[in-house]
C-alpha atoms as a PDB file:
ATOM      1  CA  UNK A   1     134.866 -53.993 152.457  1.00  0.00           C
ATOM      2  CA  UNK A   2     131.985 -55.989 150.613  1.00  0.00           C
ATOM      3  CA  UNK A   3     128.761 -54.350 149.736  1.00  0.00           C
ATOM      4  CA  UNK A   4     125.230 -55.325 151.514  1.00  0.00           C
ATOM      5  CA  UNK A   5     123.658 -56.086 147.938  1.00  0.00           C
ATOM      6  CA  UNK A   6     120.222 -54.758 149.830  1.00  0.00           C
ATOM      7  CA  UNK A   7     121.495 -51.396 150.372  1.00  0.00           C
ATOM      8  CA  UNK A   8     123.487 -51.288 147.065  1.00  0.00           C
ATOM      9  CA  UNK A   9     121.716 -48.371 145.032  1.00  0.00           C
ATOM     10  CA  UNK A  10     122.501 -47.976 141.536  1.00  0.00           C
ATOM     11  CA  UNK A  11     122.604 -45.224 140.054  1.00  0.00           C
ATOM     12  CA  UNK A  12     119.906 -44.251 136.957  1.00  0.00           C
ATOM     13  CA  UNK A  13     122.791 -42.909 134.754  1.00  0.00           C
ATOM     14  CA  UNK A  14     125.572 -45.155 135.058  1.00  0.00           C
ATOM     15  CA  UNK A  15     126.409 -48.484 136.622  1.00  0.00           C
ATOM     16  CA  UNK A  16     128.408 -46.625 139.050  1.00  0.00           C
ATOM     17  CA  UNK A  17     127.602 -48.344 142.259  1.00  0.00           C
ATOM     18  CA  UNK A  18     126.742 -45.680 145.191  1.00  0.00           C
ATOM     19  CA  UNK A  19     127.820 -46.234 149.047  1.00  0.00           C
ATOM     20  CA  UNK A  20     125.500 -48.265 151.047  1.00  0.00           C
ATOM     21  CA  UNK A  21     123.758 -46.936 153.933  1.00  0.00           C
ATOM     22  CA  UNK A  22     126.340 -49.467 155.571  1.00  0.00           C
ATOM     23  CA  UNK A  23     129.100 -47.450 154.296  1.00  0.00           C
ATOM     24  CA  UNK A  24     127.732 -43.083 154.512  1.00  0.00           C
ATOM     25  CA  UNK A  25     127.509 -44.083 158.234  1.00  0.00           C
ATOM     26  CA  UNK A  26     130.394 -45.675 158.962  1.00  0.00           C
ATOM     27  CA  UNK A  27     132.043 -42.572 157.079  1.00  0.00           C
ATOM     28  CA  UNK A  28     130.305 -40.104 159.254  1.00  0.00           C
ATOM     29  CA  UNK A  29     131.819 -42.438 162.406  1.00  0.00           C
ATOM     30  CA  UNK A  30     134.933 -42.191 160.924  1.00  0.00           C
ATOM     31  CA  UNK A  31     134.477 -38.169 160.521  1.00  0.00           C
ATOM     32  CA  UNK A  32     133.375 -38.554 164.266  1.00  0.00           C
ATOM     33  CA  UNK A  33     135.902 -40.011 165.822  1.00  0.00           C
ATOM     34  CA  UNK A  34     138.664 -38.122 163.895  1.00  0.00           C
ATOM     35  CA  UNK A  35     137.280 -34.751 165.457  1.00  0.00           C
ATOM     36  CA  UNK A  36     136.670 -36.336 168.529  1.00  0.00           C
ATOM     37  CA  UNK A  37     140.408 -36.037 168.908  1.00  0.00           C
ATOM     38  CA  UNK A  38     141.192 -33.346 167.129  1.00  0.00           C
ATOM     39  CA  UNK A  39     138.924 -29.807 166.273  1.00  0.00           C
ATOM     40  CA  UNK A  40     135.526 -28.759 165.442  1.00  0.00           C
ATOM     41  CA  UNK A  41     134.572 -29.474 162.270  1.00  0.00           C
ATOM     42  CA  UNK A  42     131.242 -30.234 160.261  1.00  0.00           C
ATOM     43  CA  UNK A  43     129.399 -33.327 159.992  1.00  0.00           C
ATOM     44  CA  UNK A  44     126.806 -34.062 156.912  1.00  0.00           C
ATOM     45  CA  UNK A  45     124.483 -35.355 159.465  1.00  0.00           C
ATOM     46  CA  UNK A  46     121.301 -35.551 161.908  1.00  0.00           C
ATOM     47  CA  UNK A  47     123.497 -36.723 164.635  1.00  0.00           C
ATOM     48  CA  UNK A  48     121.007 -36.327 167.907  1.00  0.00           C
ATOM     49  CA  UNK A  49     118.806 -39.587 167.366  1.00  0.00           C
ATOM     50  CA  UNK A  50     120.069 -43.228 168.111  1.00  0.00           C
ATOM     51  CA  UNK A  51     122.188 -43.233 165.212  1.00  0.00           C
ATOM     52  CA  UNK A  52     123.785 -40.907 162.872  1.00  0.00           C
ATOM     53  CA  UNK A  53     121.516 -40.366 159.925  1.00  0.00           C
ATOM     54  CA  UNK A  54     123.032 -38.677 156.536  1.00  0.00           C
ATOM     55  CA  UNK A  55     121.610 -35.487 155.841  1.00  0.00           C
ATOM     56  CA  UNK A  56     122.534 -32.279 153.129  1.00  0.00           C
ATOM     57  CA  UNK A  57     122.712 -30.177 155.912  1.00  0.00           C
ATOM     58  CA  UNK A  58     125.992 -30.007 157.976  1.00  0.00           C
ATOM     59  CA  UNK A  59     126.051 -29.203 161.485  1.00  0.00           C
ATOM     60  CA  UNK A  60     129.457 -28.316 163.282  1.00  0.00           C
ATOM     61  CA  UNK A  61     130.530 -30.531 165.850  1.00  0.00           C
ATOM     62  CA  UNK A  62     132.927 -30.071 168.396  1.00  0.00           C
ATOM     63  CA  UNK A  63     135.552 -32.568 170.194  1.00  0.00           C
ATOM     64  CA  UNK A  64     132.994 -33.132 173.179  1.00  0.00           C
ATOM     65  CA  UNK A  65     130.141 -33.381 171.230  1.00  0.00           C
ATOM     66  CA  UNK A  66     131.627 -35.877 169.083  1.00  0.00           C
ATOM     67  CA  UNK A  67     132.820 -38.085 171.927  1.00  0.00           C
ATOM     68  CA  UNK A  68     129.107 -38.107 173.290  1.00  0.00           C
ATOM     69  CA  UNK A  69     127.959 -38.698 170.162  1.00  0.00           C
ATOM     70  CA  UNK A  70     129.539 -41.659 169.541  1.00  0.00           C
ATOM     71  CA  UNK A  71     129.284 -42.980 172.947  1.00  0.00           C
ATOM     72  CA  UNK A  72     125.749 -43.304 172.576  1.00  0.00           C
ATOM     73  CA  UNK A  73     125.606 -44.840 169.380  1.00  0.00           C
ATOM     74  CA  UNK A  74     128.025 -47.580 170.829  1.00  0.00           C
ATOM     75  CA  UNK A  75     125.585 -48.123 173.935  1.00  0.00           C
ATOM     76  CA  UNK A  76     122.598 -48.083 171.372  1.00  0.00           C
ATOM     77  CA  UNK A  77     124.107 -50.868 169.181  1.00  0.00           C
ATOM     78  CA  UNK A  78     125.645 -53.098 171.944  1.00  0.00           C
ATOM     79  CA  UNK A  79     121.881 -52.874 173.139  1.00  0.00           C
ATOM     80  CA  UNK A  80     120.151 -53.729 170.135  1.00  0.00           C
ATOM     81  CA  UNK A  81     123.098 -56.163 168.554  1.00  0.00           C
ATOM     82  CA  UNK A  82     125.228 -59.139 169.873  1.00  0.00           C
ATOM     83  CA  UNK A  83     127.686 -58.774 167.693  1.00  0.00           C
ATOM     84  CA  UNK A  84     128.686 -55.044 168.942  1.00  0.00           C
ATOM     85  CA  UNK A  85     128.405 -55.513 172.920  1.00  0.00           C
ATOM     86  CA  UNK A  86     132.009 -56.529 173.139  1.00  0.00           C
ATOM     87  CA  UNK A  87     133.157 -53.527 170.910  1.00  0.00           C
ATOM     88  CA  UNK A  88     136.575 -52.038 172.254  1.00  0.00           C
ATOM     89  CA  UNK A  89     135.981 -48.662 174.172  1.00  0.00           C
ATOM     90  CA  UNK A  90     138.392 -46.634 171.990  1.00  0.00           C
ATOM     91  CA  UNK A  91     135.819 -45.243 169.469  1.00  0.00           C
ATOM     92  CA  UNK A  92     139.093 -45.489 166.975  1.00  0.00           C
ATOM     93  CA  UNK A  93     139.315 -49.438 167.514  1.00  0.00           C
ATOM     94  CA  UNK A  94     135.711 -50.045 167.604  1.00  0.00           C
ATOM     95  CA  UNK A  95     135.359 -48.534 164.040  1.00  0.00           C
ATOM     96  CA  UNK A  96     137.860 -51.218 162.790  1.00  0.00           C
ATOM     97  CA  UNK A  97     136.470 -53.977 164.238  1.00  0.00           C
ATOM     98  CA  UNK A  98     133.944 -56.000 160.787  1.00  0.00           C
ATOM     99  CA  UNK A  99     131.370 -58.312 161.276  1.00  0.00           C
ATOM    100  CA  UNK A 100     130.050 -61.140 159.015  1.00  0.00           C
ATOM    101  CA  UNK A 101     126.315 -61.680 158.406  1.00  0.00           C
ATOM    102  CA  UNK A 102     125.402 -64.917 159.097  1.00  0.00           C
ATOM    103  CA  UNK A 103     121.944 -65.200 157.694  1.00  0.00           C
ATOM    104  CA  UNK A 104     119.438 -64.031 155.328  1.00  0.00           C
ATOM    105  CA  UNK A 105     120.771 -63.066 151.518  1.00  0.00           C
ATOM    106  CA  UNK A 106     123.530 -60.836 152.406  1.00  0.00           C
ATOM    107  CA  UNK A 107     125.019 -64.199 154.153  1.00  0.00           C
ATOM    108  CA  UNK A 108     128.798 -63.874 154.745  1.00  0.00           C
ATOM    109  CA  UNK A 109     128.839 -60.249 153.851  1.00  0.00           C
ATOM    110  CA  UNK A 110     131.669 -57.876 155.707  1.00  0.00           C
ATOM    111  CA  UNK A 111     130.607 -55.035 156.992  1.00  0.00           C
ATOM    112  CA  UNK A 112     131.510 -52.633 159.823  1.00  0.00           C
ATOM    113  CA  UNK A 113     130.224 -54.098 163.042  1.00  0.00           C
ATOM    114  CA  UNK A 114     129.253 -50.912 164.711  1.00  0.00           C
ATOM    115  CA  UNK A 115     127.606 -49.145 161.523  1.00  0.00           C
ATOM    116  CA  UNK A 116     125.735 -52.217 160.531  1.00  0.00           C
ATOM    117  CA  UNK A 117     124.148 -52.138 163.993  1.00  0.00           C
ATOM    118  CA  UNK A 118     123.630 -48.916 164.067  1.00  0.00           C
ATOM    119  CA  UNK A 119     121.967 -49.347 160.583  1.00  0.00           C
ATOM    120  CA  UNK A 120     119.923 -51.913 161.624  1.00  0.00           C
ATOM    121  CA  UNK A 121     118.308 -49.545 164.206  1.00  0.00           C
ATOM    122  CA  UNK A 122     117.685 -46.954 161.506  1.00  0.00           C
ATOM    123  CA  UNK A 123     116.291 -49.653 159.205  1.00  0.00           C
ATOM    124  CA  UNK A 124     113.610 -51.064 162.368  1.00  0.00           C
ATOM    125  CA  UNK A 125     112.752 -47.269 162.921  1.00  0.00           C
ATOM    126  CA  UNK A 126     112.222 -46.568 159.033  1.00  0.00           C
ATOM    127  CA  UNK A 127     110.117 -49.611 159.118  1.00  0.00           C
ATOM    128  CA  UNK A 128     107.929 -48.448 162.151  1.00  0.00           C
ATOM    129  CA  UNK A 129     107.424 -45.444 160.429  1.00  0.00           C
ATOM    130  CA  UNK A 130     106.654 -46.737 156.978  1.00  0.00           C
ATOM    131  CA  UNK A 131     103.625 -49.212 159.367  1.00  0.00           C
ATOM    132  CA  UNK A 132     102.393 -46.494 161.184  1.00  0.00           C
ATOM    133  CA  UNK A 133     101.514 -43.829 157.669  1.00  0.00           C
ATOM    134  CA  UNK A 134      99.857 -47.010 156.175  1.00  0.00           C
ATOM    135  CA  UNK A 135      97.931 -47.747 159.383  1.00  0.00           C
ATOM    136  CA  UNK A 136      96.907 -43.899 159.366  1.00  0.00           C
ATOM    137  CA  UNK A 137      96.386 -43.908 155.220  1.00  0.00           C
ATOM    138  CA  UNK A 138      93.827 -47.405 155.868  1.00  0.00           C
ATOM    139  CA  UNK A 139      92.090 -45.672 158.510  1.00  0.00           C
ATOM    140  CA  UNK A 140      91.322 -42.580 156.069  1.00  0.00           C
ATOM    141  CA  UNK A 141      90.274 -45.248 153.230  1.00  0.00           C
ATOM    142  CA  UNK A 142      88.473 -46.843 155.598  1.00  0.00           C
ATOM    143  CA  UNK A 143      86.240 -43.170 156.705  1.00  0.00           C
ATOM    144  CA  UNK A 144      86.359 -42.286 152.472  1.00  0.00           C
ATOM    145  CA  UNK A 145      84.373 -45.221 150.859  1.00  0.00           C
ATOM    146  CA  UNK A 146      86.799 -48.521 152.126  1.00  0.00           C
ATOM    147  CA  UNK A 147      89.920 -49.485 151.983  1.00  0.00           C
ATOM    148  CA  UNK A 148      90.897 -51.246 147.903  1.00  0.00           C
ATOM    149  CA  UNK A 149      91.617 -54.738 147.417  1.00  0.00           C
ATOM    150  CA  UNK A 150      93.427 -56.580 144.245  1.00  0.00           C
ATOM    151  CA  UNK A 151      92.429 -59.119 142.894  1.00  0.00           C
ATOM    152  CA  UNK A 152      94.366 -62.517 143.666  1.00  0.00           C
ATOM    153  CA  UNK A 153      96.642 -60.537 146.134  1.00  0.00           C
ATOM    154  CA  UNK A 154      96.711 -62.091 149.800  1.00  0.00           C
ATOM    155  CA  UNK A 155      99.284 -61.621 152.500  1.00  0.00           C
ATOM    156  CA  UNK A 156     101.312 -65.211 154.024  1.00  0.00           C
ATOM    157  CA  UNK A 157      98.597 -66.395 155.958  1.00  0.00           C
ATOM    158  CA  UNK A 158      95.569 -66.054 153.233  1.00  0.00           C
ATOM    159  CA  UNK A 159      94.132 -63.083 154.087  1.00  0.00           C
ATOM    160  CA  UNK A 160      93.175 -60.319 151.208  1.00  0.00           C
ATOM    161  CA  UNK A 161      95.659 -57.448 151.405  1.00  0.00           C
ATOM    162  CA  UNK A 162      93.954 -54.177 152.178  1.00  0.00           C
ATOM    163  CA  UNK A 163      95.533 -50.591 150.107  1.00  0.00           C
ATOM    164  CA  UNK A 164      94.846 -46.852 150.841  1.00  0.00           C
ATOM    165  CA  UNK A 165      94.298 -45.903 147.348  1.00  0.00           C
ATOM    166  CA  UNK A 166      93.363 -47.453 143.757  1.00  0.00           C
ATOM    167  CA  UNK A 167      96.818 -46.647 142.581  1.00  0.00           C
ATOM    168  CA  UNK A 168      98.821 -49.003 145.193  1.00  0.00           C
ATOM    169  CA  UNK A 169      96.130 -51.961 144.756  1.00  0.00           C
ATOM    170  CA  UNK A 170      96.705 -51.742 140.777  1.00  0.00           C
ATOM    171  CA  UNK A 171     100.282 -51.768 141.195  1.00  0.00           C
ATOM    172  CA  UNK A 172      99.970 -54.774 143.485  1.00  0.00           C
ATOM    173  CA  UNK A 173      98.137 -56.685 141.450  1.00  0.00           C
ATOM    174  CA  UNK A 174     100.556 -55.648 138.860  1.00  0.00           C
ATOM    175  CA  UNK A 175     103.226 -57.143 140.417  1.00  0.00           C
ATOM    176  CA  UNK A 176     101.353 -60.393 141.652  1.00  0.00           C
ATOM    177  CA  UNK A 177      99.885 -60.935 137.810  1.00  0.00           C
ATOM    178  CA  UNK A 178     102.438 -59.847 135.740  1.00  0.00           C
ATOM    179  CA  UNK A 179     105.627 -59.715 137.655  1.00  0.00           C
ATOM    180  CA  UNK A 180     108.084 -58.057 139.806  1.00  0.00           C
ATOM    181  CA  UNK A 181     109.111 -55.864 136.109  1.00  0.00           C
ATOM    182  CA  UNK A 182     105.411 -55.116 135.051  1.00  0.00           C
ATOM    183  CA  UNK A 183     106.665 -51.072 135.182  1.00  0.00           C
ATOM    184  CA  UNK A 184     108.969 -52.386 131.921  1.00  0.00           C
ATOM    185  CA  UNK A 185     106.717 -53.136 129.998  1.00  0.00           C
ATOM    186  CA  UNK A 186     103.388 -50.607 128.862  1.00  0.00           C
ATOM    187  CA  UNK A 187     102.604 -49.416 132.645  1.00  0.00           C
ATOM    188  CA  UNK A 188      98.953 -47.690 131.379  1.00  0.00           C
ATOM    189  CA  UNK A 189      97.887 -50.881 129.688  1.00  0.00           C
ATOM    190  CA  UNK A 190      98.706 -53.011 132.496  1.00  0.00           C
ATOM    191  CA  UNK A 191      97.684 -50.696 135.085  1.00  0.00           C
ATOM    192  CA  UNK A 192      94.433 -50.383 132.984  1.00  0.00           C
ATOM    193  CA  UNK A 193      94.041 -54.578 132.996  1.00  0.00           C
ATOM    194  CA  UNK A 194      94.267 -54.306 137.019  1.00  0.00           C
ATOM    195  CA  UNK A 195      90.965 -55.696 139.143  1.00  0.00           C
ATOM    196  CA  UNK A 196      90.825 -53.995 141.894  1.00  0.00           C
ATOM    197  CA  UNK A 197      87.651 -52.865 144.574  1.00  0.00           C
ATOM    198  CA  UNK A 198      86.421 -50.689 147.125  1.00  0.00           C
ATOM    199  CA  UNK A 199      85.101 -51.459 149.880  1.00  0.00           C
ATOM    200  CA  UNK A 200      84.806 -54.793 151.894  1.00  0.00           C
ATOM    201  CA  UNK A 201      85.058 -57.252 149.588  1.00  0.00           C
ATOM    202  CA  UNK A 202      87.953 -58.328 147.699  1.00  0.00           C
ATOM    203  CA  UNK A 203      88.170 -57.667 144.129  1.00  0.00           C
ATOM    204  CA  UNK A 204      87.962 -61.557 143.304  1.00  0.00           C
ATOM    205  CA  UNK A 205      84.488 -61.360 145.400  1.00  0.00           C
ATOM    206  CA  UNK A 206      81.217 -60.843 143.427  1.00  0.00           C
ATOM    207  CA  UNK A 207      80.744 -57.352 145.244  1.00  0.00           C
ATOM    208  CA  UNK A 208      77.349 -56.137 146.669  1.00  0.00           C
ATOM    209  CA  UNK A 209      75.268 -53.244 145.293  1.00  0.00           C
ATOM    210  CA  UNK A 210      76.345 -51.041 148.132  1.00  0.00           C
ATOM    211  CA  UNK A 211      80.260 -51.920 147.459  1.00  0.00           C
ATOM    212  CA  UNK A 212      82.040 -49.043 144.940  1.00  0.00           C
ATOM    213  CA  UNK A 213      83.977 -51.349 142.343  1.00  0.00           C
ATOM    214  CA  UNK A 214      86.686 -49.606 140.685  1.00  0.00           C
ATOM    215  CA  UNK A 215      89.659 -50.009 138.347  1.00  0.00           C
ATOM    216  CA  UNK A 216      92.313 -46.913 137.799  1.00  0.00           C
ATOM    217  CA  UNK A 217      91.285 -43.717 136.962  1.00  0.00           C
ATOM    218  CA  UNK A 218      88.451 -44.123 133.782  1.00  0.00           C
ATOM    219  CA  UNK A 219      90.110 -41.657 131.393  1.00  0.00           C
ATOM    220  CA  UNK A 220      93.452 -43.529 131.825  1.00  0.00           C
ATOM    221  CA  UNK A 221      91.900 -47.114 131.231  1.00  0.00           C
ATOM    222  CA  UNK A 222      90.461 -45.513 127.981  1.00  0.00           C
ATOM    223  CA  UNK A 223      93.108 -43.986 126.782  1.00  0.00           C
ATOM    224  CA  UNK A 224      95.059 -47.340 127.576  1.00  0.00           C
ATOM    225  CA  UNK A 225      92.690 -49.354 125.085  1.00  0.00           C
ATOM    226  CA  UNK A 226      92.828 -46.092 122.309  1.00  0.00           C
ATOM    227  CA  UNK A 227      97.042 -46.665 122.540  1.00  0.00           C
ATOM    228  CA  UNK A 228      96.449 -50.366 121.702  1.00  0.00           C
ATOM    229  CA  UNK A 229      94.269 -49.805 118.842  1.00  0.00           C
ATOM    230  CA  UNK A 230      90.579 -49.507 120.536  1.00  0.00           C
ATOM    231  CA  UNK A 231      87.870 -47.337 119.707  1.00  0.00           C
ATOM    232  CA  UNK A 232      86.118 -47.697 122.644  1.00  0.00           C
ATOM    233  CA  UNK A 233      85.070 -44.690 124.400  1.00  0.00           C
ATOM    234  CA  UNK A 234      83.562 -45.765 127.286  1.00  0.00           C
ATOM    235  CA  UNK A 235      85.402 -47.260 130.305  1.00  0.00           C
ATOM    236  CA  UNK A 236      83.237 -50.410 129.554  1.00  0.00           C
ATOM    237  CA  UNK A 237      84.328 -51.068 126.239  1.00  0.00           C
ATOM    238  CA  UNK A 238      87.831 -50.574 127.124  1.00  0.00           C
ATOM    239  CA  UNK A 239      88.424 -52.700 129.696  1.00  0.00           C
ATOM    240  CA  UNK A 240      86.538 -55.189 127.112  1.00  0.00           C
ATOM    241  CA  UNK A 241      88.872 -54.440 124.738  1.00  0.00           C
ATOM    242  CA  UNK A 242      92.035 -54.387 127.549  1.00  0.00           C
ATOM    243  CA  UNK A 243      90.941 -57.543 128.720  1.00  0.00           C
ATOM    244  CA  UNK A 244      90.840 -59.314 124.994  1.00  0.00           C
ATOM    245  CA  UNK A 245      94.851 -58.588 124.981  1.00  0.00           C
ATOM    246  CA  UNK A 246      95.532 -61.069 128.396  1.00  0.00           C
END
């Protein structure tokens, strides 16, 4: 079977390639569907939701559980994907059936039909989730002094992108001014360089007296400039000094 290249983790150690998300699911399927006709055994897995989601923990599942189990996920998959509504009803011949992606970067990637649906579920619902603590994190900026802007950093259609906190606006205009590997190269003195703001006005935006302008934390900006050879000791000479070096 080919690896999704987006779920492909690599490990920090080696260039041992670990299983895709793709591939722990379909093996907990596989575990499934093997006890479903056989005996109880133990699954590595949250198994209750609309798909089987790996976990440390193992719970023990029995024949019937394991047949309802994987009854559901079928029904959740041929629901949410095409390409797994005609899946064969023997759980056994369903797990064997592939299907090709047929779009985006992972084009003409094999995969498991019924764990890459099931995946995609889990990836939607991961993504809902990820929406709704940044929603909740902008509405506490928002209540604290304002959400934080970068500098030069606007979403597709224009608009400033707003950030919870100083750290994930520095980091995005990190990544918009220096690149997608800005962590490679001196993260303090980069992070230092960033122009970001508080408030309602983007950082780009001559800011009002009432708006809080900020960059990252002030000892870390000046001991970003000291690193590089500055004597500064003041926040305002270092980012003087920081911003001689772009």
């Amino acid at each position: 079977m080919r690896r999704s290249v987006e779920e492909v983790e690599m490990s920090n150690t080696s260039d041992v390639q670990a299983p895709t998300m793709t591939e722990r699911i379909h093996t907990i399927l596989c575990t499934l569907a093997s006890i479903a006709t056989g005996k109880t055994a133990l699954v590595s897995a949250t198994l209750t939701g609309a798909y089987p989601d790996p976990s440390e923990e193992a719970v023990k599942v029995t024949p019937a559980q394991a047949r309802k189990h994987l009854n559901r996920y079928m029904d959740n998959a041929a629901a949410s994907s095409r390409f797994c509504d005609n899946l064969p009803a023997s759980h056994t011949h369903a797990l064997d059936v592939t299907y090709t992606i047929s779009a985006g970067k992972n084009k003409g990637t094999s995969v498991p039909a019924l764990a890459y649906g099931l995946v995609r579920i889990r990836r939607e619902d991961k993504r809902n989730a990820r929406q709704a603590r940044r929603a909740d994190a902008l509405k506490a900026a928002a209540a604290n002094g304002g959400v934080w802007f970068a500098a030069g950093v606007v979403s597709k259609d224009g608009k400033p992108v707003e950030y919870p906190n100083a750290s994930q606006a520095s980091k995005a205009w990190a990544r918009e001014h220096v690149g997608a590997d800005w962590w490679k190269g001196d993260k303090t003195a980069i992070l230092g360089r960033a122009v970001i703001s508080q408030g309602s006005v983007p950082a780009e935006t001559p800011a009002p007296a009432t708006s809080t302008t900020a960059n990252t934390d002030d000892a870390a900006i000046i001991a970003a400039a000291q690193a590089l050879g500055s004597k500064a000791s003041t926040v305002k000479g270092a980012r003087k000094f920081l911003a001689s070096l772009s």
